[in-house]
N, C-alpha and C. Protein backbone atom coordinates (compact mmCIF):
# COMPACT_ATOMS: atom_id res chain seq x y z
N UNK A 1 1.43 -5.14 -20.56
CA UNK A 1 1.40 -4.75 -19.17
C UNK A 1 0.37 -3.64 -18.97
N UNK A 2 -0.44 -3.99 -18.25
CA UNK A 2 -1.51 -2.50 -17.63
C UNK A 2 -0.46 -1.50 -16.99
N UNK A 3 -1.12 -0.48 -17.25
CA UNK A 3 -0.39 0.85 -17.19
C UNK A 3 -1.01 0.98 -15.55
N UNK A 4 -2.20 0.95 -15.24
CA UNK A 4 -2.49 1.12 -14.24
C UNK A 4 -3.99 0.49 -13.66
N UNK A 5 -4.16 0.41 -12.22
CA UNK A 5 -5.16 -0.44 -12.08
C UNK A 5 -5.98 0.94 -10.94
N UNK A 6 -7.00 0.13 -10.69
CA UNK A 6 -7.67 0.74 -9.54
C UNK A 6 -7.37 -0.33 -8.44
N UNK A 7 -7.40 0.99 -7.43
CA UNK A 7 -7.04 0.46 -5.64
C UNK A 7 -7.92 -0.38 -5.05
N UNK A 8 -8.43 -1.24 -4.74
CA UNK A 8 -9.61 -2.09 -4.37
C UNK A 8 -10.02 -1.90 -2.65
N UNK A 9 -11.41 -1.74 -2.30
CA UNK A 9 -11.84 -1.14 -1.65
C UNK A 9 -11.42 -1.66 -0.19
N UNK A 10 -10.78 -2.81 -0.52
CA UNK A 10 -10.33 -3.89 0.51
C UNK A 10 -9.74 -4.70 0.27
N UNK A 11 -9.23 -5.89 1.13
CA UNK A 11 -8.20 -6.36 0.62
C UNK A 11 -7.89 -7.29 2.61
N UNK A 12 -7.89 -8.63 2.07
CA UNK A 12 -7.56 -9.52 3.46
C UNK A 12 -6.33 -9.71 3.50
N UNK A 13 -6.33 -9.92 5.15
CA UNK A 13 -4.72 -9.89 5.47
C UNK A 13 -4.71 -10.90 6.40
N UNK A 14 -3.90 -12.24 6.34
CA UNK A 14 -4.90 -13.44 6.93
C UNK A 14 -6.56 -13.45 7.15
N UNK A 15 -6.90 -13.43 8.39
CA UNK A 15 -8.51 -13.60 8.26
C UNK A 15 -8.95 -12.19 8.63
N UNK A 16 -8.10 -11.03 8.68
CA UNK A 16 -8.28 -9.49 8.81
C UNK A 16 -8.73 -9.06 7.34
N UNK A 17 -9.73 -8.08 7.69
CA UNK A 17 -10.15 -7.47 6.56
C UNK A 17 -9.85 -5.79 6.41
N UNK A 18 -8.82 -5.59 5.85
CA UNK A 18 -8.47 -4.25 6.07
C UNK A 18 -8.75 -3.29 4.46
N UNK A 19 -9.48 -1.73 5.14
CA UNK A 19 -10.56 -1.31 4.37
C UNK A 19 -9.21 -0.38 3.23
N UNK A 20 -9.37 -0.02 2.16
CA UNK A 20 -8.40 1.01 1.58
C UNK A 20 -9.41 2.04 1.22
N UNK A 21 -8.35 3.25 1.55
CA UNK A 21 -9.31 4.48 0.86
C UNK A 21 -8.17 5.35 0.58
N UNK A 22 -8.65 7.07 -0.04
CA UNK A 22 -8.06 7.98 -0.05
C UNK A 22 -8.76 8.71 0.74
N UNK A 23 -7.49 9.64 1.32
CA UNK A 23 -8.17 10.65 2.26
C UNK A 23 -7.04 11.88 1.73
N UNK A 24 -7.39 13.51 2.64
CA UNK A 24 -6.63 14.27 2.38
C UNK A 24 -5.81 14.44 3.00
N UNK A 25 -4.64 14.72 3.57
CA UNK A 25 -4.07 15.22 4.65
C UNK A 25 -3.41 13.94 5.45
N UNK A 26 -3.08 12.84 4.39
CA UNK A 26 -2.33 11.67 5.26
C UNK A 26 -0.69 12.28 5.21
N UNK A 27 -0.78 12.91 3.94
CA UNK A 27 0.93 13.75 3.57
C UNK A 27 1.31 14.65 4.88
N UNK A 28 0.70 14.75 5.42
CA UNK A 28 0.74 15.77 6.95
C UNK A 28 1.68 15.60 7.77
N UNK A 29 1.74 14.07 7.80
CA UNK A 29 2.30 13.32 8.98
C UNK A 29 3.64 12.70 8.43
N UNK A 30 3.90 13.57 6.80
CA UNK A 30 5.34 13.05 6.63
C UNK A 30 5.43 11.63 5.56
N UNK A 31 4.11 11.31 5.35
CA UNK A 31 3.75 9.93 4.51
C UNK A 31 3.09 10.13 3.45
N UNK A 32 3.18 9.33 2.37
CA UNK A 32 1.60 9.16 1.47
C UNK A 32 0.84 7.89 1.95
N UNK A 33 1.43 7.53 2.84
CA UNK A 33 0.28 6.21 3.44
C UNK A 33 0.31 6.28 4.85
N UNK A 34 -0.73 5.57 5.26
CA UNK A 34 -0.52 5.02 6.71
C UNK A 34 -1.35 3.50 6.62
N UNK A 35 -0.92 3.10 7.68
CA UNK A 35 -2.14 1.32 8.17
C UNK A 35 -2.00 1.74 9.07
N UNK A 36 -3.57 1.50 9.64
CA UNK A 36 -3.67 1.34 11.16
C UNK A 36 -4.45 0.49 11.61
N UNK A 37 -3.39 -0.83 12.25
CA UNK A 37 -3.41 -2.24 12.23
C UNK A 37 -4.28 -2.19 13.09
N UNK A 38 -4.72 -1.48 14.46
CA UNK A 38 -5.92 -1.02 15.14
C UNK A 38 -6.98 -1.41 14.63
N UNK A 39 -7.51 -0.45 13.26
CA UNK A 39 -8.66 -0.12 12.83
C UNK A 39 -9.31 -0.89 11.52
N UNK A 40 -7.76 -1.37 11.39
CA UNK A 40 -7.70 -2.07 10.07
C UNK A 40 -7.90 -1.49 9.01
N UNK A 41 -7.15 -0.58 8.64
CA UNK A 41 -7.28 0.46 7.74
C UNK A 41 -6.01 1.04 6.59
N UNK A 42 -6.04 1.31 5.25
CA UNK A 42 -5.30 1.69 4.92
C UNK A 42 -5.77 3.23 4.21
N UNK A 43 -4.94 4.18 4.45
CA UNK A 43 -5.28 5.46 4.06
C UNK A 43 -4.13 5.83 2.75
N UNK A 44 -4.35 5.92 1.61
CA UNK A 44 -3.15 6.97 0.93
C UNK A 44 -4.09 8.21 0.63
N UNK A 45 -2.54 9.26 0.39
CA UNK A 45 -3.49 10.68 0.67
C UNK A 45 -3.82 11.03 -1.11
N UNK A 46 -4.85 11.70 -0.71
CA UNK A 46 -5.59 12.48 -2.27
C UNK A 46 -4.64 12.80 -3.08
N UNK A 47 -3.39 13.75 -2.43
CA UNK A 47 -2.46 14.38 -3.22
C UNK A 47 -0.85 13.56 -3.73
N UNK A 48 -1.46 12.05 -3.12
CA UNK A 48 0.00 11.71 -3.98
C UNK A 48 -0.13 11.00 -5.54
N UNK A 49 1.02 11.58 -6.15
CA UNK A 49 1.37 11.50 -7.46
C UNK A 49 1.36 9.63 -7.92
N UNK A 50 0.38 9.84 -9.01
CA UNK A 50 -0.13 8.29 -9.72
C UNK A 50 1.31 7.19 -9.65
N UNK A 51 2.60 8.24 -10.28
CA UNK A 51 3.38 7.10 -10.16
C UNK A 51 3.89 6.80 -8.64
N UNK A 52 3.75 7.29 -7.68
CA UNK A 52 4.27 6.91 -5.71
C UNK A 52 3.34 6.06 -5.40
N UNK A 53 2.12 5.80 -6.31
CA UNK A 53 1.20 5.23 -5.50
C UNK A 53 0.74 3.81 -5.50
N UNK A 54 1.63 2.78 -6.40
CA UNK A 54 2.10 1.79 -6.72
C UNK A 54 2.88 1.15 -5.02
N UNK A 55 4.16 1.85 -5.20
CA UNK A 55 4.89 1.67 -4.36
C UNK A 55 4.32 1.92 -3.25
N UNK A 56 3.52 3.02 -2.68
CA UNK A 56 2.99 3.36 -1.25
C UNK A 56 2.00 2.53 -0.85
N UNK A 57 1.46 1.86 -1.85
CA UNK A 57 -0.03 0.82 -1.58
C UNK A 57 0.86 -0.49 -1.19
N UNK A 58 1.74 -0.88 -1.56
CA UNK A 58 2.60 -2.22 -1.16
C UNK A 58 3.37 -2.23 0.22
N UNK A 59 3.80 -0.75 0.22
CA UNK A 59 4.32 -1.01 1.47
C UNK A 59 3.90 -0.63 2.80
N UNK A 60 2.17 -0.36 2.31
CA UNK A 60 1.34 0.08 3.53
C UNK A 60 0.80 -1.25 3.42
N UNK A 61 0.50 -2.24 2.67
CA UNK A 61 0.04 -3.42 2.69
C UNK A 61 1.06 -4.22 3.46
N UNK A 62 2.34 -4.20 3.32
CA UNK A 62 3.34 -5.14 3.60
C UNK A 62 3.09 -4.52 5.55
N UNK A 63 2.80 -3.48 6.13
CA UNK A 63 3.05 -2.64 7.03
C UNK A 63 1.72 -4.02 8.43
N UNK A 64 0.91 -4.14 7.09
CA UNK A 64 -0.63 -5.13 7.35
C UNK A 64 -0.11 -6.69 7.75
N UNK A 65 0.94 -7.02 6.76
CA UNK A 65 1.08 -8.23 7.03
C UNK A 65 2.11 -8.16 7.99
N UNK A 66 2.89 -7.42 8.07
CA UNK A 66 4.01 -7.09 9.26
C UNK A 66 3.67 -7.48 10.65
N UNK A 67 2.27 -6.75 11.34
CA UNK A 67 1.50 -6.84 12.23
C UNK A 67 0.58 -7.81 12.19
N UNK A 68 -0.15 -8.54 11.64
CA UNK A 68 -0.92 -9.62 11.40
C UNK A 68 0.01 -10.87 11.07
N UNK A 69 1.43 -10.80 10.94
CA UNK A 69 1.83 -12.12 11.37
C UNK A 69 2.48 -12.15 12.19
N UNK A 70 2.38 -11.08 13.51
CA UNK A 70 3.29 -11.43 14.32
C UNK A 70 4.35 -10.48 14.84
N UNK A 71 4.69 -9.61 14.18
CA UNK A 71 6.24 -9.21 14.15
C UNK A 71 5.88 -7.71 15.05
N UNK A 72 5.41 -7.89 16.35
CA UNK A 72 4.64 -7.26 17.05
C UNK A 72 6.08 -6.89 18.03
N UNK A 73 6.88 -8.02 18.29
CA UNK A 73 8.17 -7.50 19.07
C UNK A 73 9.31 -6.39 18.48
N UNK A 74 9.39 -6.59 17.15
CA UNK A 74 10.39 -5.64 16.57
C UNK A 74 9.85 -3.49 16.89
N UNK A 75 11.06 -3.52 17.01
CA UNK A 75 10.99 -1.81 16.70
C UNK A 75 10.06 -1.26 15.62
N UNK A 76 9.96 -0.04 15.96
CA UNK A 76 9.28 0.68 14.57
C UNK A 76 10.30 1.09 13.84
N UNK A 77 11.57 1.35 14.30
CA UNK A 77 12.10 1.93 12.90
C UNK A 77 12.67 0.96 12.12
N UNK A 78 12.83 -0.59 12.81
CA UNK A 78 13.35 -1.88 12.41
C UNK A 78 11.90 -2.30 11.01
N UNK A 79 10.90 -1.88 11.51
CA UNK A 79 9.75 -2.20 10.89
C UNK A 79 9.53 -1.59 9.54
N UNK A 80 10.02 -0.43 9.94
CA UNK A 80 10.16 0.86 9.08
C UNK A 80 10.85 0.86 7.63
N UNK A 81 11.85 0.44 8.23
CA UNK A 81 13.41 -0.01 7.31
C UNK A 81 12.93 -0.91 6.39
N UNK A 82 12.63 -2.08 7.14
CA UNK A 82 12.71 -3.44 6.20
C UNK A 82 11.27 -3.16 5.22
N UNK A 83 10.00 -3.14 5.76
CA UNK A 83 8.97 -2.35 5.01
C UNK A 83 9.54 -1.50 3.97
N UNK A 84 10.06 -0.37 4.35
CA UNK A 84 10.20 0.40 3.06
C UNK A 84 11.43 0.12 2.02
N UNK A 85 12.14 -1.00 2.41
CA UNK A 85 13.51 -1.90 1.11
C UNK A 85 12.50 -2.61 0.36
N UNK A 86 12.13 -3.40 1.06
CA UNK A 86 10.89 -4.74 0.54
C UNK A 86 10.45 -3.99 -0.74
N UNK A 87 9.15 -3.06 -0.20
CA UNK A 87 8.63 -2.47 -1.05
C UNK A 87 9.00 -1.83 -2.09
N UNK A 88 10.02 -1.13 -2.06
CA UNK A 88 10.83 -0.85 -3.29
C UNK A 88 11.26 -1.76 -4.22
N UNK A 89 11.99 -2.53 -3.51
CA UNK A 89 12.56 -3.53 -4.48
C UNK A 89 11.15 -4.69 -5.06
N UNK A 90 10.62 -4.52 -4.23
CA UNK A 90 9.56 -5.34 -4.87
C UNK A 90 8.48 -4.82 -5.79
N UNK A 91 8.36 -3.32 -6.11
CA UNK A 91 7.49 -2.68 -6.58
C UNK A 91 8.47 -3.10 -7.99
N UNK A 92 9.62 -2.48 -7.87
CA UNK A 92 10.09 -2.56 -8.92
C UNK A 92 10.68 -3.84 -9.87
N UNK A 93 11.07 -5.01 -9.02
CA UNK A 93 10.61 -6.38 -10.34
C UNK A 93 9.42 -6.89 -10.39
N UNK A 94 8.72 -6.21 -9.51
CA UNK A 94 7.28 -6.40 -10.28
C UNK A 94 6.57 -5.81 -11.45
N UNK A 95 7.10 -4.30 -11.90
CA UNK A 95 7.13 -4.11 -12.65
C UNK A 95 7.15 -4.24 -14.18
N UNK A 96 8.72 -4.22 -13.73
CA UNK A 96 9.29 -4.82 -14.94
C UNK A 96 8.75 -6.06 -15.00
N UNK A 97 8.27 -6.98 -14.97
CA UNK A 97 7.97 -8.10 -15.36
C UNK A 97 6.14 -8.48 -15.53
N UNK A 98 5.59 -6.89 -15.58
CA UNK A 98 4.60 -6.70 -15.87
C UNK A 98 3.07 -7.19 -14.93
N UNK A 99 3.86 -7.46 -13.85
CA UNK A 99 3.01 -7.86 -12.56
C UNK A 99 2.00 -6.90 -11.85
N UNK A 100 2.88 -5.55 -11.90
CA UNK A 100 2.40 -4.69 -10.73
C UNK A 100 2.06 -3.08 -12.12
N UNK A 101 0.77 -2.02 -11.36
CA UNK A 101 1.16 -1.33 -11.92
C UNK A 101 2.11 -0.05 -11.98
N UNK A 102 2.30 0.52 -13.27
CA UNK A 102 2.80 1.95 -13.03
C UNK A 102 2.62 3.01 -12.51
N UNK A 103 1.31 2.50 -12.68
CA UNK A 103 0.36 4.13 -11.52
C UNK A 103 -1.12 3.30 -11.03
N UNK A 104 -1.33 3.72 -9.78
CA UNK A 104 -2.66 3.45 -9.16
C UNK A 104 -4.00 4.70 -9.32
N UNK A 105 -5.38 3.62 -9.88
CA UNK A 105 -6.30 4.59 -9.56
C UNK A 105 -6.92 4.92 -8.71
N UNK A 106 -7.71 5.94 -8.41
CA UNK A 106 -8.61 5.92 -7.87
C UNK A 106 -10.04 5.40 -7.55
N UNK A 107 -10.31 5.56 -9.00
CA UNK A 107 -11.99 5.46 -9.03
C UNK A 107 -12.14 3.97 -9.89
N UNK A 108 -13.31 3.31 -9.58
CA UNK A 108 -13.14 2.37 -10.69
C UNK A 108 -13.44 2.91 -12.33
N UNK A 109 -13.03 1.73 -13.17
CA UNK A 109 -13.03 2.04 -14.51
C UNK A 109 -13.86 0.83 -15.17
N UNK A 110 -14.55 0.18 -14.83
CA UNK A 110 -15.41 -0.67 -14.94
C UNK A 110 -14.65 -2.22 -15.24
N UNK A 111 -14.18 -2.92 -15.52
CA UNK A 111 -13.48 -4.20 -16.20
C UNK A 111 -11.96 -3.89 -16.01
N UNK A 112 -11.42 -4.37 -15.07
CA UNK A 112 -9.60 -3.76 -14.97
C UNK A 112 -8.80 -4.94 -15.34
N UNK A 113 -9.55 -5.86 -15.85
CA UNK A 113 -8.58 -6.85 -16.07
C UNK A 113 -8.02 -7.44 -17.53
């Protein structure tokens, strides 16, 4: 199992192309991630810890497909909820079963596969 991968600079979400980066100061607002299905964008912040950042990249991704298929009528905290179970539980038998990693990078490392 890879211990850890790098974050890829992008990443499609049906025929949406939504950009990933790190920034500082996304932790501000109470998060280590945000999407903003707007801009098409995913932000995690500089300062979160290698192992949160597994889990925070899935469920800011899942946040992508949430809004890009539709689910435009539900609440935010309905959105909120189910997003952040998903992602947990899914970070974690992915895991274990050597799918997903333990910690996310930053920078590339040349050959991640």
């Amino acid at each position: 199992m890879r211990e850890s991968w790098v974050v890829p600079p992008a990443v499609k979400v049906g025929p949406l192309r939504y950009t990933i980066s790190f920034a500082p100061d996304v932790g501000h607002r109470g998060a280590w991630g945000e999407c903003n299905s707007g801009l098409r964008t995913i932000e995690l912040d500089t300062s979160i810890p290698p192992q949160q950042a597994p889990v925070t990249l899935l469920h800011e991704l899942m946040h992508a497909v949430w809004q890009v298929y539709g689910r435009h009528d539900d609440t935010p905290e309905l959105e909120e909820r189910v997003v952040g179970d998903l992602a947990m539980g899914l970070t974690q038998v992915l895991q274990d079963i050597g799918w997903w990693p333990m910690e996310l990078g930053e920078e590339p490392h040349g050959n991640t596969a």
